[in-house]
N, C-alpha and C. Protein backbone atom coordinates (compact mmCIF):
# COMPACT_ATOMS: atom_id res chain seq x y z
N UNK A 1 -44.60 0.50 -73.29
CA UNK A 1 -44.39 -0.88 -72.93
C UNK A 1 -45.70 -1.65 -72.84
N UNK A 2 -46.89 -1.29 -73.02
CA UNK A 2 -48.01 -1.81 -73.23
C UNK A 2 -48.37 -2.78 -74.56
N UNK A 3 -48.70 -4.29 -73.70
CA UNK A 3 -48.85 -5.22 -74.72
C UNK A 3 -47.20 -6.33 -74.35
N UNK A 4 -45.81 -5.44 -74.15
CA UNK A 4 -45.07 -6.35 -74.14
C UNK A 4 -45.18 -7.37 -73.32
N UNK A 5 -44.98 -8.32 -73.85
CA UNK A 5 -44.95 -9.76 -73.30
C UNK A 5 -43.49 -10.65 -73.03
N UNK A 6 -42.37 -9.72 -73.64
CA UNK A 6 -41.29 -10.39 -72.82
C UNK A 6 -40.87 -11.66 -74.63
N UNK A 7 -41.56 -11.26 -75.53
CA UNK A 7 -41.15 -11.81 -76.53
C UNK A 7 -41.62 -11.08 -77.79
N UNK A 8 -40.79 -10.62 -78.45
CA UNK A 8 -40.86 -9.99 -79.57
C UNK A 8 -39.87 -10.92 -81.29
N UNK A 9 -41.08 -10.51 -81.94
CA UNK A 9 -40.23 -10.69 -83.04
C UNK A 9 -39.28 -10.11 -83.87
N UNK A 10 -39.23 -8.82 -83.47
CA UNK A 10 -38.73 -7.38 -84.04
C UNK A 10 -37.87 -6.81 -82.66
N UNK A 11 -37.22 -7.49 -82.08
CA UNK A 11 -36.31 -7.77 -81.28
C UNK A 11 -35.41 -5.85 -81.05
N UNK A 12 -34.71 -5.65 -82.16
CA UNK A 12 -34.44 -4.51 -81.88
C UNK A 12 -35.37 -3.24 -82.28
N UNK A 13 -36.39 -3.45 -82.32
CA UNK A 13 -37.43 -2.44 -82.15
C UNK A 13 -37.63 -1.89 -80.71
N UNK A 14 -37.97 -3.12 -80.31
CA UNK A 14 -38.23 -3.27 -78.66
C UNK A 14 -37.29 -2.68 -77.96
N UNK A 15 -35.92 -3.26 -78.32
CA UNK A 15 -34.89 -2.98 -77.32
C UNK A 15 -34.52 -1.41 -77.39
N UNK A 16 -35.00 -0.64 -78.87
CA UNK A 16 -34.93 0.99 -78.72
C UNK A 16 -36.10 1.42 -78.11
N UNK A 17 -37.36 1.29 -78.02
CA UNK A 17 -38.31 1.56 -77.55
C UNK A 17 -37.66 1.70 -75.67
N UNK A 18 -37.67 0.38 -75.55
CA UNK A 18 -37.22 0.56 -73.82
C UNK A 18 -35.90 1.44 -73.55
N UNK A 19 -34.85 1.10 -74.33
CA UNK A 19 -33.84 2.43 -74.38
C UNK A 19 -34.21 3.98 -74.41
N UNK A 20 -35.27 4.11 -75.01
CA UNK A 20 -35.83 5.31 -75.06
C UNK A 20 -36.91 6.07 -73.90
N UNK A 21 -37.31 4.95 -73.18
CA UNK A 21 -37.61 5.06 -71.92
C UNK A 21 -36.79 5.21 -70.33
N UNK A 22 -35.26 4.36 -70.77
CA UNK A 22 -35.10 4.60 -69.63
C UNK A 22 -34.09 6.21 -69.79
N UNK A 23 -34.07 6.19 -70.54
CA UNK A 23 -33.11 7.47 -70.89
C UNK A 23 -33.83 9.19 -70.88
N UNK A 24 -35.93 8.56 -70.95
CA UNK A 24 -36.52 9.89 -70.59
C UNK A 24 -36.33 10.69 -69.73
N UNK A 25 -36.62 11.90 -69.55
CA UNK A 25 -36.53 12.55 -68.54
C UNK A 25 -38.00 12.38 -67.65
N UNK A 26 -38.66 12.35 -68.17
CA UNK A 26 -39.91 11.74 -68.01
C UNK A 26 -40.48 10.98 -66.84
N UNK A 27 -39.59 9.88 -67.36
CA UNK A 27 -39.52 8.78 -66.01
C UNK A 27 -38.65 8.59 -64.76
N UNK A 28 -38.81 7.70 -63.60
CA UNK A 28 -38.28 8.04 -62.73
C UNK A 28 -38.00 6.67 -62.23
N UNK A 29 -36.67 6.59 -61.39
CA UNK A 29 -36.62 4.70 -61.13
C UNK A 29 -37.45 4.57 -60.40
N UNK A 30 -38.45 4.95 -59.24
CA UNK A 30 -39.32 4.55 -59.15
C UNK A 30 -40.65 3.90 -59.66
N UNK A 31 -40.93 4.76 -60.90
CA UNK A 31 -42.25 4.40 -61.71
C UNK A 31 -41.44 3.25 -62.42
N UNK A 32 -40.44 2.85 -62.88
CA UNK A 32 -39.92 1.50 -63.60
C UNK A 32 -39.91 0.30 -62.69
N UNK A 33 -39.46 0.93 -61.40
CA UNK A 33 -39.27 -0.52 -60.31
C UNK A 33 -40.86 -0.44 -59.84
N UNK A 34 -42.10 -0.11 -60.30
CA UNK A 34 -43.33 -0.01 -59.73
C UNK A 34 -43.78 -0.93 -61.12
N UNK A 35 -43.44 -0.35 -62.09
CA UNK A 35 -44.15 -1.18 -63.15
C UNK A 35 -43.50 -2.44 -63.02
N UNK A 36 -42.15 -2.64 -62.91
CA UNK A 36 -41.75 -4.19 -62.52
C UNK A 36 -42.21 -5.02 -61.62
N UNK A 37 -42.19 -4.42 -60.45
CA UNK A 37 -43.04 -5.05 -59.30
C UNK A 37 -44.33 -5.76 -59.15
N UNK A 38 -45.30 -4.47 -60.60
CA UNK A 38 -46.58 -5.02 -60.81
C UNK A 38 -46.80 -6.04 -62.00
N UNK A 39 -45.94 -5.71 -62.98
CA UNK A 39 -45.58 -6.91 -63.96
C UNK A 39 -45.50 -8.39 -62.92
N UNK A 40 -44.32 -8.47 -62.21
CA UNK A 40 -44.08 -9.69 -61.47
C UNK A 40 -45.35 -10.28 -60.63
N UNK A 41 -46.01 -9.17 -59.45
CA UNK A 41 -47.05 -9.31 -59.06
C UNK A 41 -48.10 -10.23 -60.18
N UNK A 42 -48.60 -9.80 -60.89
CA UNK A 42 -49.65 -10.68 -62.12
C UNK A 42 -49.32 -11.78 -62.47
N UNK A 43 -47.69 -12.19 -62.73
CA UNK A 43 -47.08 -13.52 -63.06
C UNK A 43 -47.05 -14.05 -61.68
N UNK A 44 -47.14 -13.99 -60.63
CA UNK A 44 -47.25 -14.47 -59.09
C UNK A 44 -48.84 -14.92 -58.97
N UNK A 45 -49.49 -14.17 -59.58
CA UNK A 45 -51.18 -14.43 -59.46
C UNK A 45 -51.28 -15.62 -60.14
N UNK A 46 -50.67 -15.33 -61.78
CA UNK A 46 -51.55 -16.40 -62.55
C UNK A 46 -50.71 -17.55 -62.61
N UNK A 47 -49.18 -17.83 -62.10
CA UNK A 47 -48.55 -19.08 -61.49
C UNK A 47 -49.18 -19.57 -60.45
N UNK A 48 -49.82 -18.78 -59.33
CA UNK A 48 -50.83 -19.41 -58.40
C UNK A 48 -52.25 -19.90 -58.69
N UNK A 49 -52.70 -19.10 -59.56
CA UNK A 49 -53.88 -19.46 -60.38
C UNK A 49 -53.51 -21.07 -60.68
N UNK A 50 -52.77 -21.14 -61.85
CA UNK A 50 -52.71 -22.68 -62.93
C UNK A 50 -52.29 -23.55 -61.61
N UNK A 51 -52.05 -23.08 -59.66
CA UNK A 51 -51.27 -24.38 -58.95
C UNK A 51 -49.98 -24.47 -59.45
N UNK A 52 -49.23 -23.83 -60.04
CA UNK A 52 -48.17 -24.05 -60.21
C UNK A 52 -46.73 -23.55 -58.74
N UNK A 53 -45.56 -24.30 -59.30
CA UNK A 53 -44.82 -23.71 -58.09
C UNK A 53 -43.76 -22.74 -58.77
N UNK A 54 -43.98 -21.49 -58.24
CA UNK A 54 -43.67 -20.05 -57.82
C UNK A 54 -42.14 -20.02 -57.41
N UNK A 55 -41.10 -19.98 -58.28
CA UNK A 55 -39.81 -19.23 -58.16
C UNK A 55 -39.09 -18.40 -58.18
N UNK A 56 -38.62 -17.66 -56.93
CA UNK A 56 -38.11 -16.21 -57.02
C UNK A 56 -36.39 -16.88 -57.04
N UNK A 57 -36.17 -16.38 -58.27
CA UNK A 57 -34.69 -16.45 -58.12
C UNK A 57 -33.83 -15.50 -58.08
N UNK A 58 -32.47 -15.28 -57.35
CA UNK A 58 -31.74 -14.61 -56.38
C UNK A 58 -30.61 -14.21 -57.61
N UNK A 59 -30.76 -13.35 -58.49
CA UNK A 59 -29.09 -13.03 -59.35
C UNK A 59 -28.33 -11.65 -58.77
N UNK A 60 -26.97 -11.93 -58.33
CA UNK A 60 -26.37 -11.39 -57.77
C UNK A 60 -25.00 -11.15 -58.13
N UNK A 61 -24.75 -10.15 -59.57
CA UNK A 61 -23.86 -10.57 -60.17
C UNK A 61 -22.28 -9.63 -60.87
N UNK A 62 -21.11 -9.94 -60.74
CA UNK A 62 -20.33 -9.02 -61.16
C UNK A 62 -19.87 -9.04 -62.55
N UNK A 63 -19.77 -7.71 -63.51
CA UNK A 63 -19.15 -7.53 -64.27
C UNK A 63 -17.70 -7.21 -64.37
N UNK A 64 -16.38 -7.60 -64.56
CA UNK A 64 -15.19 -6.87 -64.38
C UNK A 64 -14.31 -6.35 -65.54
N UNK A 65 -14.34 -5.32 -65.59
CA UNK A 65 -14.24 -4.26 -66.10
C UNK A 65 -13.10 -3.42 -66.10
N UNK A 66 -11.45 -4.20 -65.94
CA UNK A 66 -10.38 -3.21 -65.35
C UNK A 66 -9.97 -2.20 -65.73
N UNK A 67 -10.07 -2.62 -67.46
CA UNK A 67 -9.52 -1.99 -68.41
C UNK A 67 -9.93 -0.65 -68.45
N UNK A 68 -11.65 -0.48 -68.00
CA UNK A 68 -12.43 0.47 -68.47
C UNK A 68 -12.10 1.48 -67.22
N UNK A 69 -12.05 2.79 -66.87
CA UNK A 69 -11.88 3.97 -66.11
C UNK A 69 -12.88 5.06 -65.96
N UNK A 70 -13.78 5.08 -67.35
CA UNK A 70 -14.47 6.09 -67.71
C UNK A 70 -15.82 5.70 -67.65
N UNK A 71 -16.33 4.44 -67.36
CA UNK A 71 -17.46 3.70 -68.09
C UNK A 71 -18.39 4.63 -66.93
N UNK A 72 -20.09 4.74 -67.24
CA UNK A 72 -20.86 5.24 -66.53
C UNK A 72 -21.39 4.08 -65.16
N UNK A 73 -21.15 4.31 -64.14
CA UNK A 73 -21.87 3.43 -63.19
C UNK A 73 -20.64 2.35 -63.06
N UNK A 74 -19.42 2.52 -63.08
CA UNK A 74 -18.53 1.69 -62.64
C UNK A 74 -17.89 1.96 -61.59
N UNK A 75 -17.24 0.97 -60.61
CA UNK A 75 -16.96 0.90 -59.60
C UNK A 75 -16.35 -0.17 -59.01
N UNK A 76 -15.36 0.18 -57.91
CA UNK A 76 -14.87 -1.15 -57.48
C UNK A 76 -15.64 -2.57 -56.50
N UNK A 77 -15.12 -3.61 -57.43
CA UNK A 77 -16.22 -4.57 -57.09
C UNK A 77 -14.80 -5.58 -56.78
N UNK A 78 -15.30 -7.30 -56.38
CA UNK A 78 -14.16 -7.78 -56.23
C UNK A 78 -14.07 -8.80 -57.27
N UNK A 79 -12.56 -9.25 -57.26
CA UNK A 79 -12.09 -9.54 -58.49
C UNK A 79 -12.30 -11.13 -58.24
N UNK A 80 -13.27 -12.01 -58.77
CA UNK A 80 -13.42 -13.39 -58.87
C UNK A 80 -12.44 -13.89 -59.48
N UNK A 81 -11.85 -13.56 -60.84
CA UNK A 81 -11.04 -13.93 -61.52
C UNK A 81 -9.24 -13.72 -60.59
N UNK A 82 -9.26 -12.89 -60.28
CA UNK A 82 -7.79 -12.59 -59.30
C UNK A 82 -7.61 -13.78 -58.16
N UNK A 83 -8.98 -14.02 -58.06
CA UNK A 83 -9.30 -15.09 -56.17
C UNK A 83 -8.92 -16.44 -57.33
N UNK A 84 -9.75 -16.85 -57.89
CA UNK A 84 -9.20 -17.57 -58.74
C UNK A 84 -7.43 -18.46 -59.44
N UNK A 85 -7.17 -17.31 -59.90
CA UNK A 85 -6.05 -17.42 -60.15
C UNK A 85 -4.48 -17.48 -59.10
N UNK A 86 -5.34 -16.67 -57.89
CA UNK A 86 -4.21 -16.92 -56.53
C UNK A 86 -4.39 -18.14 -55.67
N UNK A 87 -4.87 -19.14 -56.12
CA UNK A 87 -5.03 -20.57 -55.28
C UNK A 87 -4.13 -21.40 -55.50
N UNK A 88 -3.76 -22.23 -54.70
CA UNK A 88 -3.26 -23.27 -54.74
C UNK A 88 -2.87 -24.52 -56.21
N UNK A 89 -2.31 -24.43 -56.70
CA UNK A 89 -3.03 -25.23 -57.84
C UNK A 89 -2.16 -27.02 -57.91
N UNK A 90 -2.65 -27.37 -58.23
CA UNK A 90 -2.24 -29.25 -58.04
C UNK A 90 -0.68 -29.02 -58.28
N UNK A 91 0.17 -30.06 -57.49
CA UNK A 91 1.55 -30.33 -57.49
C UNK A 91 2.41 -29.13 -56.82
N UNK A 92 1.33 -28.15 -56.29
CA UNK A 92 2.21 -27.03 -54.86
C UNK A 92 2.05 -27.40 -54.00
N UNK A 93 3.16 -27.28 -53.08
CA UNK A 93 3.26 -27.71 -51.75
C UNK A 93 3.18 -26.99 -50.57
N UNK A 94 2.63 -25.75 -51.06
CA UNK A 94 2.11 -24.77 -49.88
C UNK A 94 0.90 -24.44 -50.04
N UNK A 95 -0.30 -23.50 -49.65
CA UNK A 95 -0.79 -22.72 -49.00
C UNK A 95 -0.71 -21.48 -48.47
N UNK A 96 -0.69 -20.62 -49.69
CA UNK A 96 -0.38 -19.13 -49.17
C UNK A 96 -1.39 -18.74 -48.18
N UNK A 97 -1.94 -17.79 -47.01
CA UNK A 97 -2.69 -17.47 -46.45
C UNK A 97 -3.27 -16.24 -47.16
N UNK A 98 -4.62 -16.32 -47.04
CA UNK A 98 -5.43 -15.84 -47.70
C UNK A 98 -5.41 -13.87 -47.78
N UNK A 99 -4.52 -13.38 -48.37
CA UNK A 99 -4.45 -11.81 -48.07
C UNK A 99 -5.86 -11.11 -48.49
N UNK A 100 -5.44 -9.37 -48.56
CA UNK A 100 -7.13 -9.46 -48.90
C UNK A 100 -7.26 -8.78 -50.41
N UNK A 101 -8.92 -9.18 -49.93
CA UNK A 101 -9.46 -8.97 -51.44
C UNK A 101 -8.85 -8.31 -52.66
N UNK A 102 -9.42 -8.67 -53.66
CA UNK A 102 -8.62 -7.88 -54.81
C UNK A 102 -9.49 -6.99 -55.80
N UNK A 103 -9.75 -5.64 -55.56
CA UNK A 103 -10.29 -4.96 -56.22
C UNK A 103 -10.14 -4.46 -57.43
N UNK A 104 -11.29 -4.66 -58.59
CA UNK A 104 -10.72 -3.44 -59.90
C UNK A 104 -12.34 -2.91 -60.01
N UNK A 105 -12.05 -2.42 -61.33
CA UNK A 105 -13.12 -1.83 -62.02
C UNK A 105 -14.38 -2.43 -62.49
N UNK A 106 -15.88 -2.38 -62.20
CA UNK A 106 -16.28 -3.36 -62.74
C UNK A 106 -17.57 -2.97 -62.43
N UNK A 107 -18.94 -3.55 -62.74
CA UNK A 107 -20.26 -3.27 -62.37
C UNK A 107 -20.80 -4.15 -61.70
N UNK A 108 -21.66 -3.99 -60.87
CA UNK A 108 -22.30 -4.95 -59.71
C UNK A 108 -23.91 -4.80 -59.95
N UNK A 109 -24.60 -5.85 -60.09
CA UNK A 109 -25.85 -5.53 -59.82
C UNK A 109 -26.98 -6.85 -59.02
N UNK A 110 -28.00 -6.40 -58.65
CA UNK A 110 -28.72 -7.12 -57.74
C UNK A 110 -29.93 -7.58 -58.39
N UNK A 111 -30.81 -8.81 -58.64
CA UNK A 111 -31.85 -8.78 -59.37
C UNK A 111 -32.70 -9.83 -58.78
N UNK A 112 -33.86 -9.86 -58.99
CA UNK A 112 -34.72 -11.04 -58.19
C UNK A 112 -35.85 -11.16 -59.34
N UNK A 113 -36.17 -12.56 -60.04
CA UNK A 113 -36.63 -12.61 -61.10
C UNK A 113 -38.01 -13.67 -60.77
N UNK A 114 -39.03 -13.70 -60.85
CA UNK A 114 -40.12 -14.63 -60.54
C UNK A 114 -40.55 -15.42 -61.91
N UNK A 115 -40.71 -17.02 -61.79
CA UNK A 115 -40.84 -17.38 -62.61
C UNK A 115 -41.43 -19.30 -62.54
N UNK A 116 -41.82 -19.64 -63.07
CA UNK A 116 -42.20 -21.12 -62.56
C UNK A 116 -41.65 -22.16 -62.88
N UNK A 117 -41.61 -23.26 -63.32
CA UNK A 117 -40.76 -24.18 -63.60
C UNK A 117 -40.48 -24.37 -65.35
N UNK A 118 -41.78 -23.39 -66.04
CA UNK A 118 -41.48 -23.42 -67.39
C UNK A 118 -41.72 -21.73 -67.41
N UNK A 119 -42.01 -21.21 -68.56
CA UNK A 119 -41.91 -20.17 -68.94
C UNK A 119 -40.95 -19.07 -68.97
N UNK A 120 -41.37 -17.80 -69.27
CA UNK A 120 -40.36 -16.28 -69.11
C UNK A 120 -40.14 -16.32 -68.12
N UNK A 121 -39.17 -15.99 -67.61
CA UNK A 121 -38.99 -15.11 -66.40
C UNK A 121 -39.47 -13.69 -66.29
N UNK A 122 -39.72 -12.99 -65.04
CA UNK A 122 -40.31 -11.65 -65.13
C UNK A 122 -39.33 -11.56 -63.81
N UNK A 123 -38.82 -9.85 -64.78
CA UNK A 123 -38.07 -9.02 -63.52
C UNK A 123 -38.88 -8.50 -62.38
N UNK A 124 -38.70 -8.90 -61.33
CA UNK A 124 -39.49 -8.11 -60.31
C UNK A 124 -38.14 -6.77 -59.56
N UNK A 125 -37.20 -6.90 -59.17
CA UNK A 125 -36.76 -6.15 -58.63
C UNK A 125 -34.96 -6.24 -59.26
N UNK A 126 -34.46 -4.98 -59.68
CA UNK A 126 -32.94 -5.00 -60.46
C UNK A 126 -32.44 -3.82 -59.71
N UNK A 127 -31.38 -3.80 -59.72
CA UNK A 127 -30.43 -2.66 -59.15
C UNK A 127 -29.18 -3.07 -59.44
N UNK A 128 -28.16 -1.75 -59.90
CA UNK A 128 -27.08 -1.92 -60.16
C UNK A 128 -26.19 -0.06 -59.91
């Protein structure tokens, strides 16, 4: 990963290269969430460097997935689309009370991305 800059022209070169990393035995999620951390760290320096203003943004996000049973790293998450579709909708005259959540199949992950008012974004911290 030395040299990447988060833009390539050879697009799926890259994307096997890093596939081929996270799939080493080699590596460890630690040394990836260390190199991310320090990637982000440097884009935190040199956004403070140019005076610029410094955005950590908050992605917090579900995949849903019902169909799937077998997928690796799936799990029950809640169903936005189900909450959705059980509301109220114009020209009803009730208000069901709110039962609970509605679970399926699906992937969840957590991410915090640093970045300034123009440029890349840089992953600092992902989990899923």
């Amino acid at each position: 990963m030395q040299g990447y800059q988060g833009q390539s022209e050879a697009a799926p070169a890259g994307t096997k290269r890093i596939s081929n990393l996270l799939r080493s035995l080699k590596w460890s999620v630690t040394s990836i969430d260390e190199y991310l951390l320090e990637e982000a760290n440097k884009e935190v320096k040199k956004i403070k460097k140019q005076g610029k203003r410094i955005l950590c943004i908050w992605d917090e996000s579900v995949l849903e997935k019902p169909e799937s049973q077998k997928l690796e790293g799936i799990g029950p998450v809640l169903s936005s689309k189900a909450k959705r579709l059980s509301r109220s909708r114009k020209g009803l005259l009730f208000n069901r009370p709110a039962g609970i959540p509605i679970r399926v199949m699906g992937m969840q992950w957590t991410a915090a991305l640093i970045t300034g008012l123009e440029g890349v974004p840089q992953i600092a911290v992902m989990n899923w």
